[in-house]
C-alpha atoms as a PDB file:
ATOM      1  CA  UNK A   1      48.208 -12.884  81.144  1.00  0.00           C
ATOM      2  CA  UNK A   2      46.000  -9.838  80.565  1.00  0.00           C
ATOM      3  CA  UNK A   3      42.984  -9.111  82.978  1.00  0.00           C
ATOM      4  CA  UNK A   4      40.909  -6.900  81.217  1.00  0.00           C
ATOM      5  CA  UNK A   5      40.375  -6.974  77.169  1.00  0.00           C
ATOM      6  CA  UNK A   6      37.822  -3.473  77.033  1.00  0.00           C
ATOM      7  CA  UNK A   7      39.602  -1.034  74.364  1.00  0.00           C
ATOM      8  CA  UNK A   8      41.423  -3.199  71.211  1.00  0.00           C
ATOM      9  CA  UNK A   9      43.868   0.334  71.644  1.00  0.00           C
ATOM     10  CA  UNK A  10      45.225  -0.634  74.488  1.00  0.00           C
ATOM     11  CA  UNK A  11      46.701  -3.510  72.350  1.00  0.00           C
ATOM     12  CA  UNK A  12      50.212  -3.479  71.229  1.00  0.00           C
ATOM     13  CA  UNK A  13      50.631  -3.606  67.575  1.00  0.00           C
ATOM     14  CA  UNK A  14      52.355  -7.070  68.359  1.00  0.00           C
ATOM     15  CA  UNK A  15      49.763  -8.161  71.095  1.00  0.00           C
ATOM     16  CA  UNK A  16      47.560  -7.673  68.375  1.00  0.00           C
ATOM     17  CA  UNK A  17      48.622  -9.060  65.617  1.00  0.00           C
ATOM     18  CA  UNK A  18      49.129 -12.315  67.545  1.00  0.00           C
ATOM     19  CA  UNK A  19      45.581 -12.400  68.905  1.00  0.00           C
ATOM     20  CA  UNK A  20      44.920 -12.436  64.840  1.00  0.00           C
ATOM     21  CA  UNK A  21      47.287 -14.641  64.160  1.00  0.00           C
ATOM     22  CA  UNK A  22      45.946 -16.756  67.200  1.00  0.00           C
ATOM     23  CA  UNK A  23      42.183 -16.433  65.836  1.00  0.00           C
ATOM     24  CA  UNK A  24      43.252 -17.775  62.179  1.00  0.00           C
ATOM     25  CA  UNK A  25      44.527 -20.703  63.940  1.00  0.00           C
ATOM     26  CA  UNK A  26      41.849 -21.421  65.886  1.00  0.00           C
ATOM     27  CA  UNK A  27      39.827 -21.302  62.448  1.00  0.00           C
ATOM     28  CA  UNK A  28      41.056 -23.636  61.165  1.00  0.00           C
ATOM     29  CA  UNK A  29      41.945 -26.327  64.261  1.00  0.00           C
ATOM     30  CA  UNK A  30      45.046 -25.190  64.585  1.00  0.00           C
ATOM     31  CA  UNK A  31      45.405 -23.883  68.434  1.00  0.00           C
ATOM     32  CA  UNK A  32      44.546 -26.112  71.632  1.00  0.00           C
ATOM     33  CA  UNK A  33      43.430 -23.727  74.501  1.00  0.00           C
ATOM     34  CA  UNK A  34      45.550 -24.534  77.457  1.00  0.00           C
ATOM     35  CA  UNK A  35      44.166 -27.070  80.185  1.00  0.00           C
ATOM     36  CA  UNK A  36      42.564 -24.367  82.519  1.00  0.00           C
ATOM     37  CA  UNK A  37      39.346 -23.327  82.179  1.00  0.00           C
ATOM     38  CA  UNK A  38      38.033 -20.361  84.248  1.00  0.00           C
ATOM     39  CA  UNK A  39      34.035 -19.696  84.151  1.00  0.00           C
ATOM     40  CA  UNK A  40      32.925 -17.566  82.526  1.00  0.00           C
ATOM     41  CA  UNK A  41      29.525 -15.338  83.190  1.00  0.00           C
ATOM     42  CA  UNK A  42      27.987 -13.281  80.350  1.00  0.00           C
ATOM     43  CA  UNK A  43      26.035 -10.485  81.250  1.00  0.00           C
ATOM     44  CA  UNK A  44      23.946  -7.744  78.679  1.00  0.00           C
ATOM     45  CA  UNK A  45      22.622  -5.031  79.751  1.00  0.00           C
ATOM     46  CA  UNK A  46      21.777  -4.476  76.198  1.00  0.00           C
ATOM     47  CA  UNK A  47      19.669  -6.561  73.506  1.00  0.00           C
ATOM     48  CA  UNK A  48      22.435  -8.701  71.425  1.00  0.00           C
ATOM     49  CA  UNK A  49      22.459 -11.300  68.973  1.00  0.00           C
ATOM     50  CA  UNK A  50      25.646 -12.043  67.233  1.00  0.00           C
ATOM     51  CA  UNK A  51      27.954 -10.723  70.696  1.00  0.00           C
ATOM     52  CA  UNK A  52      26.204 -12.375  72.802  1.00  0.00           C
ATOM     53  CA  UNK A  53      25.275 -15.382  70.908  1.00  0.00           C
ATOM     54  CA  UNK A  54      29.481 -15.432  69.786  1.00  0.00           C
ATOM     55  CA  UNK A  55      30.957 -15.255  73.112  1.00  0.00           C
ATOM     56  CA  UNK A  56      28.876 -18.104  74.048  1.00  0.00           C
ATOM     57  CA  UNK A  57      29.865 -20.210  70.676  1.00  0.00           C
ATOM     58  CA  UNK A  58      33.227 -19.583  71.819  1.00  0.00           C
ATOM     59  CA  UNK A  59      33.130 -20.851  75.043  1.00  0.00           C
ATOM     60  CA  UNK A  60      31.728 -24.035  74.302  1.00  0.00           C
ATOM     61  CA  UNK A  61      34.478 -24.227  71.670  1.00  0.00           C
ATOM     62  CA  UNK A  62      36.743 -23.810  74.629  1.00  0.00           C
ATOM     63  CA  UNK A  63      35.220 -25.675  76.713  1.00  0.00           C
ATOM     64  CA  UNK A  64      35.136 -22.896  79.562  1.00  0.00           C
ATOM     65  CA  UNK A  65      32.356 -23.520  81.942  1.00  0.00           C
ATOM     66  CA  UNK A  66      29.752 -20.558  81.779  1.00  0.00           C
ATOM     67  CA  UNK A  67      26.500 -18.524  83.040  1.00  0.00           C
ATOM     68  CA  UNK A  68      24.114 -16.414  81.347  1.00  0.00           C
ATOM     69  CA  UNK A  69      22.657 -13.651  83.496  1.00  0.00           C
ATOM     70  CA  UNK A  70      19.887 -11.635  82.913  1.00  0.00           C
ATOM     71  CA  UNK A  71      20.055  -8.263  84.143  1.00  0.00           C
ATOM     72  CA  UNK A  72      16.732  -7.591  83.994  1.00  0.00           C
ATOM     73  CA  UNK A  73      16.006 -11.071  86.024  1.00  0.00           C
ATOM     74  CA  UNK A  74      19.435 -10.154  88.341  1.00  0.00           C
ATOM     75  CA  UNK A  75      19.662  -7.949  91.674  1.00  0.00           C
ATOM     76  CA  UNK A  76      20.915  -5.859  89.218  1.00  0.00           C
ATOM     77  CA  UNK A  77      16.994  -4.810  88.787  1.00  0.00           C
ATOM     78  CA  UNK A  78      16.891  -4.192  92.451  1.00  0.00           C
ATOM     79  CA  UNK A  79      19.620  -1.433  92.713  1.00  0.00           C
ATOM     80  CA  UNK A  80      22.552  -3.437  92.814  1.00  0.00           C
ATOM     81  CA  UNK A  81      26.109  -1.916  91.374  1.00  0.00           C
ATOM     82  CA  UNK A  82      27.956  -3.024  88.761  1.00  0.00           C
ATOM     83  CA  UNK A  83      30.703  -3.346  91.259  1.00  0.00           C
ATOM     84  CA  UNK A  84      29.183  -5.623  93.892  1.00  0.00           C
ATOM     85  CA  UNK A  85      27.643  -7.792  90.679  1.00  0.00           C
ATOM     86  CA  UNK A  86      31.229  -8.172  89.792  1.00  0.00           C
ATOM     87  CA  UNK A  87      32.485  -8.975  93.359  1.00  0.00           C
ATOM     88  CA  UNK A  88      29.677 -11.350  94.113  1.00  0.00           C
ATOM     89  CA  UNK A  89      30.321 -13.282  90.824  1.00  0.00           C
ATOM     90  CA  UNK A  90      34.171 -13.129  92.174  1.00  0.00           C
ATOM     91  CA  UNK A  91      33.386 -14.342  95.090  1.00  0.00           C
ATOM     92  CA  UNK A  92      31.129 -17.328  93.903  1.00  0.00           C
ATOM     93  CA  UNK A  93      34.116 -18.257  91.490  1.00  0.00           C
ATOM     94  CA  UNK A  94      33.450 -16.861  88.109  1.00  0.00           C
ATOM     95  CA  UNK A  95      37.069 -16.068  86.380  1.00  0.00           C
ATOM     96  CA  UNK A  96      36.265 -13.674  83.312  1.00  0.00           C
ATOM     97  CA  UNK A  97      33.173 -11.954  82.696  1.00  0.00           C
ATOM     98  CA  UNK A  98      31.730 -10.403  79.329  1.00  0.00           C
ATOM     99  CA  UNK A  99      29.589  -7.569  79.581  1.00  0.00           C
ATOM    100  CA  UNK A 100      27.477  -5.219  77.528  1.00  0.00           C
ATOM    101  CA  UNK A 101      26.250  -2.163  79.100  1.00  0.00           C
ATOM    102  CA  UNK A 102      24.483   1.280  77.726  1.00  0.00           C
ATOM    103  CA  UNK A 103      26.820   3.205  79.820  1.00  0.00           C
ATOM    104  CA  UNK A 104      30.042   4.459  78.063  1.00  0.00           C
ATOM    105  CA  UNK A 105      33.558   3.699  79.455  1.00  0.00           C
ATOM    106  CA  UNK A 106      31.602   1.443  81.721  1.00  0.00           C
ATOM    107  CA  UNK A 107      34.916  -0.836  82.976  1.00  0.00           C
ATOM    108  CA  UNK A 108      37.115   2.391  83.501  1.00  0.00           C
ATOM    109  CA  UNK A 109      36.168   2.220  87.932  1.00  0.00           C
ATOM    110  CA  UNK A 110      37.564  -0.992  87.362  1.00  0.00           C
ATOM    111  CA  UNK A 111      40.943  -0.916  85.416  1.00  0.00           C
ATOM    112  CA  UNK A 112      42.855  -1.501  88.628  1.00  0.00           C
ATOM    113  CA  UNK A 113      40.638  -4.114  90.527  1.00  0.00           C
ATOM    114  CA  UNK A 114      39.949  -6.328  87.503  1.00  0.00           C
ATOM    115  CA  UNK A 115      41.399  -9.882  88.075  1.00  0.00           C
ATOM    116  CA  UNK A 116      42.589  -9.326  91.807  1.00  0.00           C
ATOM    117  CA  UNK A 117      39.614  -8.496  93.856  1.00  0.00           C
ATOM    118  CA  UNK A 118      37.201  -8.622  90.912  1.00  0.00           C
ATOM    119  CA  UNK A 119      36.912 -11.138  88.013  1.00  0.00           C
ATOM    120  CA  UNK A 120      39.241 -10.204  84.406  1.00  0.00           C
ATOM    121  CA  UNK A 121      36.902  -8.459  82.062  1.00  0.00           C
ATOM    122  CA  UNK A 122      35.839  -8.320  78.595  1.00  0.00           C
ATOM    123  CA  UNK A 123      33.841  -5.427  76.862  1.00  0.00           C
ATOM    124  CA  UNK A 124      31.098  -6.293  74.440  1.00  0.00           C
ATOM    125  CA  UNK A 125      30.413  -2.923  74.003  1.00  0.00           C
ATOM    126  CA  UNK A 126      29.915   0.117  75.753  1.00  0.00           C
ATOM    127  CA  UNK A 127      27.227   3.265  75.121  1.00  0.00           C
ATOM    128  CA  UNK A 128      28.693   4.141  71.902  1.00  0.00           C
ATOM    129  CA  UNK A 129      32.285   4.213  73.298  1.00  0.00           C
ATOM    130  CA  UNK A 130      34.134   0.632  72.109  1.00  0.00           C
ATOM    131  CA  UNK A 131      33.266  -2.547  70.390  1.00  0.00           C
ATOM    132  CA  UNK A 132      36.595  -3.954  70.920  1.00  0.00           C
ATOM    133  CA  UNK A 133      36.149  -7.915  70.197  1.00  0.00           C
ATOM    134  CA  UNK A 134      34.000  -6.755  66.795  1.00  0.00           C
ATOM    135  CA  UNK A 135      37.056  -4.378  65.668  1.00  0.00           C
ATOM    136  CA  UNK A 136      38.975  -7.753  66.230  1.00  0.00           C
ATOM    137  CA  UNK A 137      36.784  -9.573  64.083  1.00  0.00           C
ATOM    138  CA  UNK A 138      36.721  -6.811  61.617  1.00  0.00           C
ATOM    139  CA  UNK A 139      40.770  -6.939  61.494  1.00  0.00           C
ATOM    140  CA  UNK A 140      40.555 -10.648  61.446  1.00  0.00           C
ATOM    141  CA  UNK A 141      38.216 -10.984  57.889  1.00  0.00           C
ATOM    142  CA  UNK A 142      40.558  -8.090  56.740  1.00  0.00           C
ATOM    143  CA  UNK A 143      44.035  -9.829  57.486  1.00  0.00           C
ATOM    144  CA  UNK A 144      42.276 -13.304  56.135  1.00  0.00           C
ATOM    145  CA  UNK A 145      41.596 -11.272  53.071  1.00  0.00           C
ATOM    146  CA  UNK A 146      44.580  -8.862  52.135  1.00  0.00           C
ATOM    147  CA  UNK A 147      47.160 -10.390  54.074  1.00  0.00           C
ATOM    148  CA  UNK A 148      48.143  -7.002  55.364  1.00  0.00           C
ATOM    149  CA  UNK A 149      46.596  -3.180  56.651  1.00  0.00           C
ATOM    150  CA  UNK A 150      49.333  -0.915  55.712  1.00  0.00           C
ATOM    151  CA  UNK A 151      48.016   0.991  52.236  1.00  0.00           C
ATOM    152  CA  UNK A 152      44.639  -0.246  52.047  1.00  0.00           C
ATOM    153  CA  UNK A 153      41.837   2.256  51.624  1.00  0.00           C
ATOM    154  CA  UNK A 154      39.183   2.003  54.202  1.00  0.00           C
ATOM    155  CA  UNK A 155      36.120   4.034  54.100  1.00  0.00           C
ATOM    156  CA  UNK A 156      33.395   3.879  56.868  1.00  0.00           C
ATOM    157  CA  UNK A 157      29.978   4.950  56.489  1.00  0.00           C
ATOM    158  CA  UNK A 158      26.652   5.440  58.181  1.00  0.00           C
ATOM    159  CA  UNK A 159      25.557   6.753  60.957  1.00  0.00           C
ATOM    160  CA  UNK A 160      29.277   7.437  63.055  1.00  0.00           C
ATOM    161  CA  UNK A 161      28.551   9.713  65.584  1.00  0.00           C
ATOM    162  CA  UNK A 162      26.638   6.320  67.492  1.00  0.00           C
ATOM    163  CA  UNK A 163      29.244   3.898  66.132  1.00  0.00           C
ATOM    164  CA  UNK A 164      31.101   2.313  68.644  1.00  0.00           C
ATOM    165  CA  UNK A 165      32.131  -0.051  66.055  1.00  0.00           C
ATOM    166  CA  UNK A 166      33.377   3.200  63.825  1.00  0.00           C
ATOM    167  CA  UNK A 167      35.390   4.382  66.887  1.00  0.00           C
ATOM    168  CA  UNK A 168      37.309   1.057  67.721  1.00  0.00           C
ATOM    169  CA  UNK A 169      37.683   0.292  64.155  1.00  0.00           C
ATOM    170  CA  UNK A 170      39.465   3.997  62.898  1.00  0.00           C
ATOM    171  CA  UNK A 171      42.269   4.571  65.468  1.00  0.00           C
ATOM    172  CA  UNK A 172      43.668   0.817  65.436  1.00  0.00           C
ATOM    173  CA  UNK A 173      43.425   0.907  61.529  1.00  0.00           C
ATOM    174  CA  UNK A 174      45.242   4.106  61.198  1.00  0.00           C
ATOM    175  CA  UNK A 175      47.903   2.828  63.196  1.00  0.00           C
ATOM    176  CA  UNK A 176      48.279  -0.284  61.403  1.00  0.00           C
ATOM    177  CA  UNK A 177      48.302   1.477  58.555  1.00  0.00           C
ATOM    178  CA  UNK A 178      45.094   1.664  56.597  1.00  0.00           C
ATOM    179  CA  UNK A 179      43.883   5.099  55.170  1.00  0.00           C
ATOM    180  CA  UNK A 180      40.674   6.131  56.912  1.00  0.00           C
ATOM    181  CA  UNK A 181      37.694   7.867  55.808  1.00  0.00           C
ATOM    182  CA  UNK A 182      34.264   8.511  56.797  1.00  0.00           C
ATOM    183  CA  UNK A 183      31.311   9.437  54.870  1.00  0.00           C
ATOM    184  CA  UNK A 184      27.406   9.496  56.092  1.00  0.00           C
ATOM    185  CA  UNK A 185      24.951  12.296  57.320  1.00  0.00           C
ATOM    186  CA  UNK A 186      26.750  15.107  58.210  1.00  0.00           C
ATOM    187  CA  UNK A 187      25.029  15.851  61.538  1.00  0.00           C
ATOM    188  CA  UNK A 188      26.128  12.115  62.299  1.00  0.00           C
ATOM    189  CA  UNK A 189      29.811  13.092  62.227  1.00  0.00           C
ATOM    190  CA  UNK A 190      31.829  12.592  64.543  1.00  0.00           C
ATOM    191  CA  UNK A 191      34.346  15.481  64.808  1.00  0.00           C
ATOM    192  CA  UNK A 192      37.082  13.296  67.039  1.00  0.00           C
ATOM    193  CA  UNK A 193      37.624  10.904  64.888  1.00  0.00           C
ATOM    194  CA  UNK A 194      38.460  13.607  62.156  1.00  0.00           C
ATOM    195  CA  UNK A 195      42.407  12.489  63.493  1.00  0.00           C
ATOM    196  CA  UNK A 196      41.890   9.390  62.128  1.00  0.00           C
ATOM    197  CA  UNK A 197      40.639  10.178  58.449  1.00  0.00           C
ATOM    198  CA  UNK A 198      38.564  12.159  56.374  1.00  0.00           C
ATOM    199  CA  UNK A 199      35.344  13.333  56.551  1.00  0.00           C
ATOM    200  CA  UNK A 200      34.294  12.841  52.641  1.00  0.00           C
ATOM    201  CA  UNK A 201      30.818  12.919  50.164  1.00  0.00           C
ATOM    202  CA  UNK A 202      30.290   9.174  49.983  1.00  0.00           C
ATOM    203  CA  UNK A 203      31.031   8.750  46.291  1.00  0.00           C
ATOM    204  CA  UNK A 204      34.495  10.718  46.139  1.00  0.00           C
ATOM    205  CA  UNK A 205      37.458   7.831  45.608  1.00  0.00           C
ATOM    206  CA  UNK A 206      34.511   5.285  46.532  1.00  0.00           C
ATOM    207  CA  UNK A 207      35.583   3.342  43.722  1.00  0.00           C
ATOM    208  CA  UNK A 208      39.208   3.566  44.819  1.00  0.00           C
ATOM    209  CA  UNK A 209      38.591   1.865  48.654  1.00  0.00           C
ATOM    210  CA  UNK A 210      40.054  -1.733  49.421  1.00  0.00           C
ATOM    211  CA  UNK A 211      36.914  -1.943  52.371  1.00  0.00           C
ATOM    212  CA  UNK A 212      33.833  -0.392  52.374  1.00  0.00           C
ATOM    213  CA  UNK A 213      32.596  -0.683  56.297  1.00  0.00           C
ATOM    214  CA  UNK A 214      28.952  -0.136  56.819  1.00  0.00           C
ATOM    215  CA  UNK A 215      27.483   1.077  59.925  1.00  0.00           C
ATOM    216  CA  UNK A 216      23.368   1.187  60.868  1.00  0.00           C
ATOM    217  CA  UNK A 217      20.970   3.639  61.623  1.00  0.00           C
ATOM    218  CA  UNK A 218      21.188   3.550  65.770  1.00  0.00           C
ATOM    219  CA  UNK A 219      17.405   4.768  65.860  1.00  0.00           C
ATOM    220  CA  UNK A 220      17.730   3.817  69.601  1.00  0.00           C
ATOM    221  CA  UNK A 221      20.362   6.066  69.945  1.00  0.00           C
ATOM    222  CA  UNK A 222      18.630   9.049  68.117  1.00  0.00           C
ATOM    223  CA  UNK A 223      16.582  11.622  69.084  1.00  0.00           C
ATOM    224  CA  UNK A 224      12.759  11.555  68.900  1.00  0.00           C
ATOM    225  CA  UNK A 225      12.896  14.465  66.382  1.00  0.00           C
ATOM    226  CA  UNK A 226      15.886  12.915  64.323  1.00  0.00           C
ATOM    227  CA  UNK A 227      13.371   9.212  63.840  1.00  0.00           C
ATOM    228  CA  UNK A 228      10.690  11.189  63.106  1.00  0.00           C
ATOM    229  CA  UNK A 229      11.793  12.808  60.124  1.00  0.00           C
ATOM    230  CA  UNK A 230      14.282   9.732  59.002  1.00  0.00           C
ATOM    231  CA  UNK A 231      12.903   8.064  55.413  1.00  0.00           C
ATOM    232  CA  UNK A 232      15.211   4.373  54.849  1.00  0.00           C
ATOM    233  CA  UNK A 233      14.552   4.956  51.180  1.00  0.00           C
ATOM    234  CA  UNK A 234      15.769   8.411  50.979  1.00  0.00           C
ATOM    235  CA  UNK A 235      19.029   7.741  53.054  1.00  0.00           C
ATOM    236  CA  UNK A 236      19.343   4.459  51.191  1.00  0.00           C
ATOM    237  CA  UNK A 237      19.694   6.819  47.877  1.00  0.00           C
ATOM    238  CA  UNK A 238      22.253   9.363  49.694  1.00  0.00           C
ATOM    239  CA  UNK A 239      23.960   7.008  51.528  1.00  0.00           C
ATOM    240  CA  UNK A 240      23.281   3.497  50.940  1.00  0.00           C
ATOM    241  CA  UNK A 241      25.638   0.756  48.862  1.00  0.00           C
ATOM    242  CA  UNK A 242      23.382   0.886  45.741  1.00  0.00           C
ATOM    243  CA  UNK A 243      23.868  -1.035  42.968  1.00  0.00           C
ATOM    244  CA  UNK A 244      25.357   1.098  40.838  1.00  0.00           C
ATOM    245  CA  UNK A 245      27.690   1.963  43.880  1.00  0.00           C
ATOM    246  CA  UNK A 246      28.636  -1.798  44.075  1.00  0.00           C
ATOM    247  CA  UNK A 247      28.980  -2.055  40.344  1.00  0.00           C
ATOM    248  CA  UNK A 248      31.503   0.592  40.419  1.00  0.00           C
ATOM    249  CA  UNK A 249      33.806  -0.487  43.627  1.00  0.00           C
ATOM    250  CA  UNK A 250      37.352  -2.717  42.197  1.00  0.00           C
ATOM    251  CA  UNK A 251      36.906  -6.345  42.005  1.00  0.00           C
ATOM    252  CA  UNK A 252      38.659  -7.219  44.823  1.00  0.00           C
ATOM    253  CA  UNK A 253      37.147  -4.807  47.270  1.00  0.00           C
ATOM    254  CA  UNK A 254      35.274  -6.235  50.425  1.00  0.00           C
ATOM    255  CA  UNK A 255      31.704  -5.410  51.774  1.00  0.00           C
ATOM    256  CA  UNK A 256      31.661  -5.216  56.066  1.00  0.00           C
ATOM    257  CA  UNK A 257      28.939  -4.912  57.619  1.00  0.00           C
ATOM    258  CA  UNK A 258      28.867  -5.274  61.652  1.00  0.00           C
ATOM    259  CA  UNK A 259      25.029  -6.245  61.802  1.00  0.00           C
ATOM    260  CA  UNK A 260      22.661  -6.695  62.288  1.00  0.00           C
ATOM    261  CA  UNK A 261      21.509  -5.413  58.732  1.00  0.00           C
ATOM    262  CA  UNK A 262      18.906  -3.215  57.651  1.00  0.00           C
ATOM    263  CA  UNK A 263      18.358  -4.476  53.805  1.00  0.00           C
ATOM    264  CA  UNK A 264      17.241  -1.628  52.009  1.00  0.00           C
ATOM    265  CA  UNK A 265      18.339   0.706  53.936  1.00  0.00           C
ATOM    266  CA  UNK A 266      22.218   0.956  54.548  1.00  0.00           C
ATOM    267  CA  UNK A 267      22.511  -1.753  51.922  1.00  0.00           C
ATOM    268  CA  UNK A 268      20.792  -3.225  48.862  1.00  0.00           C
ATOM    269  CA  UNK A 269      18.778  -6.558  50.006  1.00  0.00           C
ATOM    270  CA  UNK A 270      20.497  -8.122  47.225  1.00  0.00           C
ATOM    271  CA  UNK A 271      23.724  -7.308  47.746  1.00  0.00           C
ATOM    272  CA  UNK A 272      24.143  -8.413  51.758  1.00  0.00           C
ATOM    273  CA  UNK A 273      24.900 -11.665  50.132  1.00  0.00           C
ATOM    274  CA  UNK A 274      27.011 -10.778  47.183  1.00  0.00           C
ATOM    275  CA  UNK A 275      30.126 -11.967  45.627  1.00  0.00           C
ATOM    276  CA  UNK A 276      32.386  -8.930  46.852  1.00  0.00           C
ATOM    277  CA  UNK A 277      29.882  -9.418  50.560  1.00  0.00           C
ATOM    278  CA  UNK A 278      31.917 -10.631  53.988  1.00  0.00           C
ATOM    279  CA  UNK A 279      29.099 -10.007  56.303  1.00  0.00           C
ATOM    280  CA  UNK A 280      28.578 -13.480  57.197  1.00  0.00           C
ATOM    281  CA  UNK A 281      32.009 -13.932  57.234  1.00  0.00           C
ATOM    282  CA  UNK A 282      32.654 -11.734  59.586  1.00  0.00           C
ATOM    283  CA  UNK A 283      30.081 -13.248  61.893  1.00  0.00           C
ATOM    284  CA  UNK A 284      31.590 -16.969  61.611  1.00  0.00           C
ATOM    285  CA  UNK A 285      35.010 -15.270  62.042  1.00  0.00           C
ATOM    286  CA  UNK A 286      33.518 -13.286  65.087  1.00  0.00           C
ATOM    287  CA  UNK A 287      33.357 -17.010  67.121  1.00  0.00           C
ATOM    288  CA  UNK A 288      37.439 -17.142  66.857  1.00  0.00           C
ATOM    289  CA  UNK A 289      38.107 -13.896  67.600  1.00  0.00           C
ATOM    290  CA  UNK A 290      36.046 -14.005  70.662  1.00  0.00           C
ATOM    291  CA  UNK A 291      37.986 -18.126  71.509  1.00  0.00           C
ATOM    292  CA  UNK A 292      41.156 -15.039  71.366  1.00  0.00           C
ATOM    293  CA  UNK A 293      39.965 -13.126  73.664  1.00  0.00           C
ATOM    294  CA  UNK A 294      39.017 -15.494  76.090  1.00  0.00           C
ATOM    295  CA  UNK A 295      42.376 -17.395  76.187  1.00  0.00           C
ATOM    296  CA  UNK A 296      44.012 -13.957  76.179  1.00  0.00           C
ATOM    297  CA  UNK A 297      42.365 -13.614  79.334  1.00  0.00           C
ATOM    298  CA  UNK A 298      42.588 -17.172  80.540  1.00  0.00           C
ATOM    299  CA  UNK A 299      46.422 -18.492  79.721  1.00  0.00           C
ATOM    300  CA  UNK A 300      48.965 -18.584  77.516  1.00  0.00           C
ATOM    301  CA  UNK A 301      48.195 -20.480  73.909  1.00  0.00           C
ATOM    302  CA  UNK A 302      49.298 -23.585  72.708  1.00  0.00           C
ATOM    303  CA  UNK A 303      50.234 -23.745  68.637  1.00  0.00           C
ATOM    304  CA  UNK A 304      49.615 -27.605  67.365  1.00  0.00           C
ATOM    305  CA  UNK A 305      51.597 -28.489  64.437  1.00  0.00           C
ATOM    306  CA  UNK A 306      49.832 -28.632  61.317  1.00  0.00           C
ATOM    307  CA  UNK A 307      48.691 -32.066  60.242  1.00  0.00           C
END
């Protein structure tokens, strides 16, 4: 048993497959989580729908006992750490706990602590550092899809310098063997992830890709000075999935999109919904990914035999 599930690179290759594999059964019925149930507490620092909303599916699925904090309703609002949060939810019996937070590498203080003297953790996202249970999800609807990463073409693009979801998502898929690229603003590049694929002008090879992986504007991560002069319908032109982009991608190319979506913007309205679209598959798939997780944390996995 794991205690901490914060960077999807920490995985092994096998570990990870397996927590795919795992998630596909789940899917479709095809997993029983193991008798013990550990609670659970869910705490986000920052605003969340489909995370927070997901882990919480999940556990019910599991049937893990669980609490909802609010941090801004916790005595997290009167100057308490993260730390003594953690060992006061320890102490009062919570097992795992899944937490957003604005601050990057927020669970690093706690690599060695987690699941002894504090409870095992799970990162929901951090600053724009890792999005590790949406990268799962994301390798999920692309394993249910192709059946395999090595030799696909994966380009990413939007706003990547902001993208925790861009930096989970490029080092695990280079190493499973996707090729990477990025496309997007130019002063939204992110010069670190260069290791992991090409920087490129969004229409080179776009036709080409196997994924095209659409990030948002993170207006609440820009500057005031960057929102100011930011016009959706111009970057929708320069960067957007038009169209005439869509028209042109192969037929059996997929659409991601972590969400939420800004129609019009990174996207054609019409097209969040169409044929070669898996954004809302990705969010039913994100409620087995996240059951994963959990039993990752909480015990070893029972397979059922197929019906």
């Amino acid at each position: 048993m794991a205690n901490l599930f914060v960077n999807i690179n920490d995985l092994s290759n096998q570990d990870l497959l397996s927590m795919i594999h795992q998630a596909l059964l789940f899917k479709h019925g095809d997993l029983i989580p193991a008798a013990e149930k550990q609670v659970v507490a869910n705490i986000f620092f920052e605003n969340s729908t489909r995370t927070a909303s997901s882990f919480q599916m999940a556990e019910i699925k599991l049937g893990f006992p669980r609490i909802v904090i609010d941090p801004s309703r916790s005595s997290a609002a009167k100057g308490e750490s993260l730390s003594d949060t953690l060992k006061t939810l320890k102490a009062i019996g919570v097992g795992i706990v899944v937490i957003r937070h604005s601050l990057r590498g927020w669970y690093e203080p706690f690599y060695e602590s987690a699941g002894k003297t504090l409870p095992k953790l799970v990162n929901a996202g951090d600053g724009n550092g890792q999005h590790p249970s949406q990268s799962l999800l994301d390798l999920m609807t692309i394993s249910e899809y192709f059946g395999r990463f090595a030799g696909l073409k994966i380009r990413i693009i939007g706003d990547i310098y902001h993208s925790r979801v861009a930096r989970s998502n490029a080092e695990i898929l280079k190493r499973l063997g996707a090729e990477v690229t990025f496309s997007g603003p130019r002063d939204w590049c992110d010069v670190s992830l260069t290791q992991y694929g090409q920087y490129v002008d969004l229409d080179d090879g776009l036709g080409q890709q196997d994924v095209v992986m659409l990030l948002r504007v993170q207006h609440e991560r820009l500057s005031a000075d960057e929102n100011s002069t930011f016009t959706p319908a111009a970057y929708h032109v320069q960067f957007g999935l038009t169209q005439a982009r869509y028209d042109c991608l192969k037929n059996d190319a997929i659409i991601m999109h972590p969400a939420p979506v800004n129609r019009g913007v990174e996207i054609d309205s019409d097209l969040v919904e169409a044929p070669k679209s898996r954004i809302f598959q990705q969010m039913a798939n994100g409620v087995f990914a996240r059951m994963a997780i959990l039993n990752y944390l909480n015990s070893p996995l029972t397979t059922r035999e197929l019906v």
